[in-house]
PDB file of N, CA and C in Angstrom:
ATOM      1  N   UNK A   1       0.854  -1.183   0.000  1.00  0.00           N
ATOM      2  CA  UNK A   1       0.000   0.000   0.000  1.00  0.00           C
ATOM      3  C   UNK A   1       0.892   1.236   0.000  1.00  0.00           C
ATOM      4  N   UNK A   2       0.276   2.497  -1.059  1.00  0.00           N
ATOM      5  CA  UNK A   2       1.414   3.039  -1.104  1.00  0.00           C
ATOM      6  C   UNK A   2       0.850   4.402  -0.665  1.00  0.00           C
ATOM      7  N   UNK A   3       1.089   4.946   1.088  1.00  0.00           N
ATOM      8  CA  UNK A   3       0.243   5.896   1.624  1.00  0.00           C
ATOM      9  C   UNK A   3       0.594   7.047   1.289  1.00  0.00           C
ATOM     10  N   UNK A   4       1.434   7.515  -0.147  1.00  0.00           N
ATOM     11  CA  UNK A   4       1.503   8.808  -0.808  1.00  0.00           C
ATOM     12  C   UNK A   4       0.828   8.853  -2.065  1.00  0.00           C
ATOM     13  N   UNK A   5      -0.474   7.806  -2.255  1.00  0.00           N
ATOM     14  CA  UNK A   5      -0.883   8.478  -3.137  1.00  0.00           C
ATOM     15  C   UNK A   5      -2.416   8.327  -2.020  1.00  0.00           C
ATOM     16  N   UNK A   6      -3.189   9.817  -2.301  1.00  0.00           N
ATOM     17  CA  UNK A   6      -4.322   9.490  -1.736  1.00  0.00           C
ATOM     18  C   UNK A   6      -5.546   8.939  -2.400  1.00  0.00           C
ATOM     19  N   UNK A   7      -6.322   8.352  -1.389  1.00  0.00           N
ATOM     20  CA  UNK A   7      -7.492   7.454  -2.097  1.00  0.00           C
ATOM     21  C   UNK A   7      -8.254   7.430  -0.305  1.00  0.00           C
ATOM     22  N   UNK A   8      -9.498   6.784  -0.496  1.00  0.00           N
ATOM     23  CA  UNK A   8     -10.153   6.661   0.573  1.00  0.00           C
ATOM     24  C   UNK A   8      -9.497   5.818   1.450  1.00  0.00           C
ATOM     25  N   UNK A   9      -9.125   4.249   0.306  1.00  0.00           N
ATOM     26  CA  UNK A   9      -8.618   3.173   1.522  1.00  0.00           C
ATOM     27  C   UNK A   9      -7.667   3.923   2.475  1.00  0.00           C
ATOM     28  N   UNK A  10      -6.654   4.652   1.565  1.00  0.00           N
ATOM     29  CA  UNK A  10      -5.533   5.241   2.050  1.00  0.00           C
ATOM     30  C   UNK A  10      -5.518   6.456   3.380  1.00  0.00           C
ATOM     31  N   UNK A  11      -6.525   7.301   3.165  1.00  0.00           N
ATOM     32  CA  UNK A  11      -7.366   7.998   4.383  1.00  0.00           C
ATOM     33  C   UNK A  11      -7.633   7.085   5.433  1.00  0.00           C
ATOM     34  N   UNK A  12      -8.544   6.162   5.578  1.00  0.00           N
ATOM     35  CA  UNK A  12      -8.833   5.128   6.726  1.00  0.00           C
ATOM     36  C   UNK A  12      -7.697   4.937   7.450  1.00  0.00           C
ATOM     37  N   UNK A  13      -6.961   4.580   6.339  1.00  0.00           N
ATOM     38  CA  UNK A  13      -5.123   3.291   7.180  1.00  0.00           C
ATOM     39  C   UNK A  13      -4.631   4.630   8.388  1.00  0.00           C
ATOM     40  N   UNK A  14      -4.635   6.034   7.327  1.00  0.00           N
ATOM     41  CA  UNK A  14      -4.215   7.124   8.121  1.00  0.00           C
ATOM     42  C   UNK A  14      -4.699   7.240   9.149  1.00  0.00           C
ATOM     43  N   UNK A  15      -5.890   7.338   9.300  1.00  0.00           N
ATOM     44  CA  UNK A  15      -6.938   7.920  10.447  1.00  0.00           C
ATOM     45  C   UNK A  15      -6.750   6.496  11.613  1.00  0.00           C
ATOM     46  N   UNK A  16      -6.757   5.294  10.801  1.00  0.00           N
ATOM     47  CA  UNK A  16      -6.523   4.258  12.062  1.00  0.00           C
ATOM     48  C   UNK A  16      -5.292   4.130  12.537  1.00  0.00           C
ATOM     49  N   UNK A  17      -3.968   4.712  12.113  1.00  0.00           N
ATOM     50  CA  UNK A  17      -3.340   4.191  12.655  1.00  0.00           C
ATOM     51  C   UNK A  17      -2.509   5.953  13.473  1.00  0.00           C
ATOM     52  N   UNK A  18      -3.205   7.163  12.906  1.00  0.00           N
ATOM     53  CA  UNK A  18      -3.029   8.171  13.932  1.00  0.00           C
ATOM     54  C   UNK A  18      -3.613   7.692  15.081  1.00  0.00           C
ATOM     55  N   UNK A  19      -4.699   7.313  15.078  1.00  0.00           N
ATOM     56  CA  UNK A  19      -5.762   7.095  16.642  1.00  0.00           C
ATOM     57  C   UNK A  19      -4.999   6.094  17.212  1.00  0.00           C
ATOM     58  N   UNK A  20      -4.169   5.097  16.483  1.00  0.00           N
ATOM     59  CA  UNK A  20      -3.465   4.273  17.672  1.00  0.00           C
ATOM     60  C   UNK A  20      -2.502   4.628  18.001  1.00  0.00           C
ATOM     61  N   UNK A  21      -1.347   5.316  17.103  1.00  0.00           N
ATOM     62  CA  UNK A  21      -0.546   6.186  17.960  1.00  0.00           C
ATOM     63  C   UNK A  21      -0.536   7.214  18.913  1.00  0.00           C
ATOM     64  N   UNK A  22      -1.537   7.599  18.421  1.00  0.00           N
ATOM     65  CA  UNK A  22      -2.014   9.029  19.365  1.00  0.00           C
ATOM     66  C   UNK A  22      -3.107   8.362  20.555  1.00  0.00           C
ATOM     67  N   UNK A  23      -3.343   7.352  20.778  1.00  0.00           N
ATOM     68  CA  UNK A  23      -4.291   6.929  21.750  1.00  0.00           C
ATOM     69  C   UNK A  23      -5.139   7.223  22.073  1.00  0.00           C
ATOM     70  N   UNK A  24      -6.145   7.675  20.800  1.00  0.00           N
ATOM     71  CA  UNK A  24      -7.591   8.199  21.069  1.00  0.00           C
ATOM     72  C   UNK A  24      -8.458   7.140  21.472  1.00  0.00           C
ATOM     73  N   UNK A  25      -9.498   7.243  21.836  1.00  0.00           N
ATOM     74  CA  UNK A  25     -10.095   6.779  22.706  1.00  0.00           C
ATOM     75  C   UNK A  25     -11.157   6.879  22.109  1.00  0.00           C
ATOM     76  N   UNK A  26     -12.070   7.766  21.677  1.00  0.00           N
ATOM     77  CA  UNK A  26     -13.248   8.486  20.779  1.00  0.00           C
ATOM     78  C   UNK A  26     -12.594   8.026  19.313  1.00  0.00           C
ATOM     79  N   UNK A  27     -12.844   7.095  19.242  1.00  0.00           N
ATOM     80  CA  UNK A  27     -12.814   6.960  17.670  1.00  0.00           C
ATOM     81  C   UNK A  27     -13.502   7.560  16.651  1.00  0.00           C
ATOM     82  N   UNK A  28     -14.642   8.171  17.013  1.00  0.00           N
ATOM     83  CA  UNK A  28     -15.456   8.805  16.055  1.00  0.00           C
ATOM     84  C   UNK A  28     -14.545  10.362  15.376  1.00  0.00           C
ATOM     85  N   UNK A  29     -13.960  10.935  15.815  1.00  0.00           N
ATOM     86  CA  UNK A  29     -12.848  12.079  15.384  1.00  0.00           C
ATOM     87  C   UNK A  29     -12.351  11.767  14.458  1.00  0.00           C
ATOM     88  N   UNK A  30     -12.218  10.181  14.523  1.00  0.00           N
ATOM     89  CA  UNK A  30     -11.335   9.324  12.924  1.00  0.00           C
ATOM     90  C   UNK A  30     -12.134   9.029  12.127  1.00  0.00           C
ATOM     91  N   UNK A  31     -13.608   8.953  11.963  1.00  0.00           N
ATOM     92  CA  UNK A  31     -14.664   8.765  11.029  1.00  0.00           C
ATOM     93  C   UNK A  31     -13.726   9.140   9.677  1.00  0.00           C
ATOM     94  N   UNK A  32     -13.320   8.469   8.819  1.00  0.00           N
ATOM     95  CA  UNK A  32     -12.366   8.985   7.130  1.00  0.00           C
ATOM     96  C   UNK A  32     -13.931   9.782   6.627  1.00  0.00           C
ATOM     97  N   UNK A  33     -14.758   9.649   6.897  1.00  0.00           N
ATOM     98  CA  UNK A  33     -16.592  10.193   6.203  1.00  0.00           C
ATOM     99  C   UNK A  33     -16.374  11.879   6.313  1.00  0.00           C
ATOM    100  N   UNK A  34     -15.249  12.127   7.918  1.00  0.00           N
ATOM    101  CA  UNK A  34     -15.555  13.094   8.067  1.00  0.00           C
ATOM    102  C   UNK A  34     -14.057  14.196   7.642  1.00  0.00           C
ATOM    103  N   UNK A  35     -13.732  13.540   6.525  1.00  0.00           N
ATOM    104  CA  UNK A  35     -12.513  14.020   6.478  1.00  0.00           C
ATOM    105  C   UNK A  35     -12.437  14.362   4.265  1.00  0.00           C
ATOM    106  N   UNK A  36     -12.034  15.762   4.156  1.00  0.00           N
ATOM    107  CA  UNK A  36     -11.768  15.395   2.636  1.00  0.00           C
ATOM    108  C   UNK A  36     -10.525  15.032   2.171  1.00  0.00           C
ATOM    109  N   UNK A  37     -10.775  14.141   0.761  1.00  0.00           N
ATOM    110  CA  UNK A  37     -10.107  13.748   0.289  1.00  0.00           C
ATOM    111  C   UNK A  37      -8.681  14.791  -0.581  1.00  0.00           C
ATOM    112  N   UNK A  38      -9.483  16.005  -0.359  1.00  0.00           N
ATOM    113  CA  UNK A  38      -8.377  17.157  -0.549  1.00  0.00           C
ATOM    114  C   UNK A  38      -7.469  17.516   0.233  1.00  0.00           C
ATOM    115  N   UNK A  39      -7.850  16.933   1.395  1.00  0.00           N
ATOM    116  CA  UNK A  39      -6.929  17.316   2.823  1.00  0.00           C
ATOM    117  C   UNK A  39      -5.780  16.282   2.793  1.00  0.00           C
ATOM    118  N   UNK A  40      -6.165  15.671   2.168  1.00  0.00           N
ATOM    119  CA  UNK A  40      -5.300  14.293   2.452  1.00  0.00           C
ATOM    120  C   UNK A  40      -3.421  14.713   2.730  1.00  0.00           C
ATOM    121  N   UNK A  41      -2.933  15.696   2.056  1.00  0.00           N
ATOM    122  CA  UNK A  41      -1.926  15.898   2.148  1.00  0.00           C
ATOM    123  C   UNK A  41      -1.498  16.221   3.640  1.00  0.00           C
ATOM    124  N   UNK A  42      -2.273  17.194   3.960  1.00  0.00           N
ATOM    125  CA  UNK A  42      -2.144  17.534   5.362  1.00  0.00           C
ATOM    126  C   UNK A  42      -1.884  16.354   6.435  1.00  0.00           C
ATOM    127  N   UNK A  43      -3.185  15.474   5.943  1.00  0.00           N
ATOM    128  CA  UNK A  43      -3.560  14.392   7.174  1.00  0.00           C
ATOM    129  C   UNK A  43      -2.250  13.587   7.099  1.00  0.00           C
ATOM    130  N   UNK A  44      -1.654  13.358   5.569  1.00  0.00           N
ATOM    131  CA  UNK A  44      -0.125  12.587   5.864  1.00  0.00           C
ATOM    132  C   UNK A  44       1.085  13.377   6.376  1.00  0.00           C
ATOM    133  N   UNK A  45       0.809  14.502   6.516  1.00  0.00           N
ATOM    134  CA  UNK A  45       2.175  15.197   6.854  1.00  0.00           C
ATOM    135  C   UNK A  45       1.839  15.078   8.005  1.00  0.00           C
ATOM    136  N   UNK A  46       0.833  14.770   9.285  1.00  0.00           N
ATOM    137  CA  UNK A  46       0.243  14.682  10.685  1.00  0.00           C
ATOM    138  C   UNK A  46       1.108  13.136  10.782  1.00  0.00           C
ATOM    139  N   UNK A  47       0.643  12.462  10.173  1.00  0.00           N
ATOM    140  CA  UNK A  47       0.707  11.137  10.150  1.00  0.00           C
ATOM    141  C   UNK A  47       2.501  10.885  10.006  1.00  0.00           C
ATOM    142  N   UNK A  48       3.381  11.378   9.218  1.00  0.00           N
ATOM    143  CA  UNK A  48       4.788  11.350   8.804  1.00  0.00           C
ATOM    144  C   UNK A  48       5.510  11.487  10.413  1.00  0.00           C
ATOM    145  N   UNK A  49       4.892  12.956  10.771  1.00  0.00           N
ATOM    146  CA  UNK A  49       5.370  13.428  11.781  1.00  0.00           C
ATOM    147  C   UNK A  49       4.642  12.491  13.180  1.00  0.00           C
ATOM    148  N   UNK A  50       4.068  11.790  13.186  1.00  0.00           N
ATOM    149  CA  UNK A  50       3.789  10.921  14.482  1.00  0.00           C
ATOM    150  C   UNK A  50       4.229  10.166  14.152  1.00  0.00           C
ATOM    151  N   UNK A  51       4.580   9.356  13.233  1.00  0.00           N
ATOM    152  CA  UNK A  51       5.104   7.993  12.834  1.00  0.00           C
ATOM    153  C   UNK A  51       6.652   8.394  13.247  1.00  0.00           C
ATOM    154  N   UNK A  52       7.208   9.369  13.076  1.00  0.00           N
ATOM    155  CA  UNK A  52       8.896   9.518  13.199  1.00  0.00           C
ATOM    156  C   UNK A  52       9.243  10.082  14.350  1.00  0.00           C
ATOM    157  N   UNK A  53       8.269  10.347  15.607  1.00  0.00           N
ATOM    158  CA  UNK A  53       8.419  10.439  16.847  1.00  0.00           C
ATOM    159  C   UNK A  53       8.100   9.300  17.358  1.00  0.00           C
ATOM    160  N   UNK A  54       8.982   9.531  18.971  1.00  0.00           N
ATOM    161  CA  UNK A  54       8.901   8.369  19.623  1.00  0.00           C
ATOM    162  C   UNK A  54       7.665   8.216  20.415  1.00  0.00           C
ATOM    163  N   UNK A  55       8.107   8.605  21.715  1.00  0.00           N
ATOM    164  CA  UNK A  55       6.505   8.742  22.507  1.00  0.00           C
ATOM    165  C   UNK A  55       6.511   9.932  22.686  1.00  0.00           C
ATOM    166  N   UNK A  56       5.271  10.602  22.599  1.00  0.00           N
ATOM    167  CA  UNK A  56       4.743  11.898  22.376  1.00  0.00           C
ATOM    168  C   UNK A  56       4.313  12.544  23.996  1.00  0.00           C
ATOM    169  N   UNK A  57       4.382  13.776  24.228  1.00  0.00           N
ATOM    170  CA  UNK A  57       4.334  14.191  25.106  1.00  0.00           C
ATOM    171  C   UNK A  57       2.899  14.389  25.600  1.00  0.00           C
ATOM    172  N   UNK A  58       1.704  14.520  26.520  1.00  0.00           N
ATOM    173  CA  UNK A  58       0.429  14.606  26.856  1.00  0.00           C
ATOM    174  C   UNK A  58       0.248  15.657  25.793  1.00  0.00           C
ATOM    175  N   UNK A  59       0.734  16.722  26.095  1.00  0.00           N
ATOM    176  CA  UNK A  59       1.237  18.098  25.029  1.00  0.00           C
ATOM    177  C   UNK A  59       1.252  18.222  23.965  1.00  0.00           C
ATOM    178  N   UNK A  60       1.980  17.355  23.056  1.00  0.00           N
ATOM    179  CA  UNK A  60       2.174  16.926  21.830  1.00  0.00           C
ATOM    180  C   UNK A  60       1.283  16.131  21.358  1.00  0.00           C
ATOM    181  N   UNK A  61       0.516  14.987  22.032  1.00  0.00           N
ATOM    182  CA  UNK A  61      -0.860  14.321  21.624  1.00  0.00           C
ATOM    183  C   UNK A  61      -2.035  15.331  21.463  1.00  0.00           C
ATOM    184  N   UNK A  62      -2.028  16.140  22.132  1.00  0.00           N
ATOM    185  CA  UNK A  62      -3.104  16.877  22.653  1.00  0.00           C
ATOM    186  C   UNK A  62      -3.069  18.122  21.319  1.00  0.00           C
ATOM    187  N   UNK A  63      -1.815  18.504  20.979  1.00  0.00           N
ATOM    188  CA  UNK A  63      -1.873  19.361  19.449  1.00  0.00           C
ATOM    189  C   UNK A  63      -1.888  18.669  18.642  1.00  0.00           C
ATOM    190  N   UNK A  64      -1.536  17.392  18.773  1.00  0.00           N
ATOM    191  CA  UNK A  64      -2.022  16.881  17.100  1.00  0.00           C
ATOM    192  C   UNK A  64      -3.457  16.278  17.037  1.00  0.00           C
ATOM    193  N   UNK A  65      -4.044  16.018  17.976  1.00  0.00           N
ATOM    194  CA  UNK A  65      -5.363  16.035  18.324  1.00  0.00           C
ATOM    195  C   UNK A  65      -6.009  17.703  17.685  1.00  0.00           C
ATOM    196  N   UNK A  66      -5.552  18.298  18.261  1.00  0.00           N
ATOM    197  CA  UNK A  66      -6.186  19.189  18.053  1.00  0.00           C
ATOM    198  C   UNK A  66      -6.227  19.417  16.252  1.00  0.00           C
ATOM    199  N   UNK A  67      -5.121  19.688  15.665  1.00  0.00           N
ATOM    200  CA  UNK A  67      -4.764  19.511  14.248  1.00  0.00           C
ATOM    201  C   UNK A  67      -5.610  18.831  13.699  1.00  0.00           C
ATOM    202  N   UNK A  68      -5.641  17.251  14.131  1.00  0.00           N
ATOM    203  CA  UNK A  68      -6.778  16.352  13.299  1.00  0.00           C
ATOM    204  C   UNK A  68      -8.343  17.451  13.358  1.00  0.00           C
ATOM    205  N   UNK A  69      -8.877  17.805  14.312  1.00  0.00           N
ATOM    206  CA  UNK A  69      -9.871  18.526  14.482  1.00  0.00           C
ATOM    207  C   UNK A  69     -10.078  19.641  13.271  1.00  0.00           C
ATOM    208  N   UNK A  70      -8.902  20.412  12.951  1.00  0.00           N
ATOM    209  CA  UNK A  70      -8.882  21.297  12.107  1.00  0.00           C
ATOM    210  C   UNK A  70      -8.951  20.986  11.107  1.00  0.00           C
ATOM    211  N   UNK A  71      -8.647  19.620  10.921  1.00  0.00           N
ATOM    212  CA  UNK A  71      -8.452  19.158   9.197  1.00  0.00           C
ATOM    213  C   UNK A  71      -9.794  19.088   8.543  1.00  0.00           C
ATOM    214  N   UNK A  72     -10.778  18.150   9.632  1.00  0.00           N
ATOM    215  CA  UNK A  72     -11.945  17.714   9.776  1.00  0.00           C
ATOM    216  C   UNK A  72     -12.959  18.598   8.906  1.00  0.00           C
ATOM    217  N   UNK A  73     -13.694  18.256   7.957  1.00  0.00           N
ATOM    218  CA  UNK A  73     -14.661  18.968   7.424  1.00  0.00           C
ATOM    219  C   UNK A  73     -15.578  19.621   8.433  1.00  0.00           C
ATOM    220  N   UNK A  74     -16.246  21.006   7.846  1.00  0.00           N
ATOM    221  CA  UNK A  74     -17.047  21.689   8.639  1.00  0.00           C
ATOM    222  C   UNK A  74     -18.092  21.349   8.687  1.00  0.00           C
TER     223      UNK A  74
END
C-alpha cells in the first residue's frame, strides 16, 4: 500500500493508525466520512510526523489532536 498516493482506503489506514498512535479513545474524530479527500496531504504530513516520533508528550498528543480537528470537514 502506497500511503503517498491518496485514495479513501488510504485515508482510513491514516486515520486508524493516527488514533493508535495518538491513543484516542473516541474513535469517532477518525470517522475517514468526516474528512476530505483534498486534505489528504495535510492528514499525511500529521501522520509522517507521528510515525517519526517516539513517545509523544500529553502536550504533543493533545496538538495533534487538536490539528486532526482542524483538518476535519465543517
Amino acid at each position: 500500500m502506497d500511503l503517498d498516493k491518496p485514495s479513501q482506503e488510504n485515508l482510513k489506514v491514516l486515520l486508524k493508525q493516527l488514533g493508535d498512535k495518538l491513543g484516542v479513545a473516541n474513535r469517532i474524530l477518525l470517522d475517514e466520512k468526516d474528512y476530505d479527500l483534498n486534505r489528504y496531504d495535510d492528514l499525511k504530513f500529521l501522520y509522517d510526523h507521528v510515525s517519526a516520533s517516539g513517545k509523544l508528550s500529553p502536550s504533543e498528543t493533545h496538538a495533534f489532536i487538536d490539528e486532526l480537528r482542524a483538518v476535519r470537514k465543517s
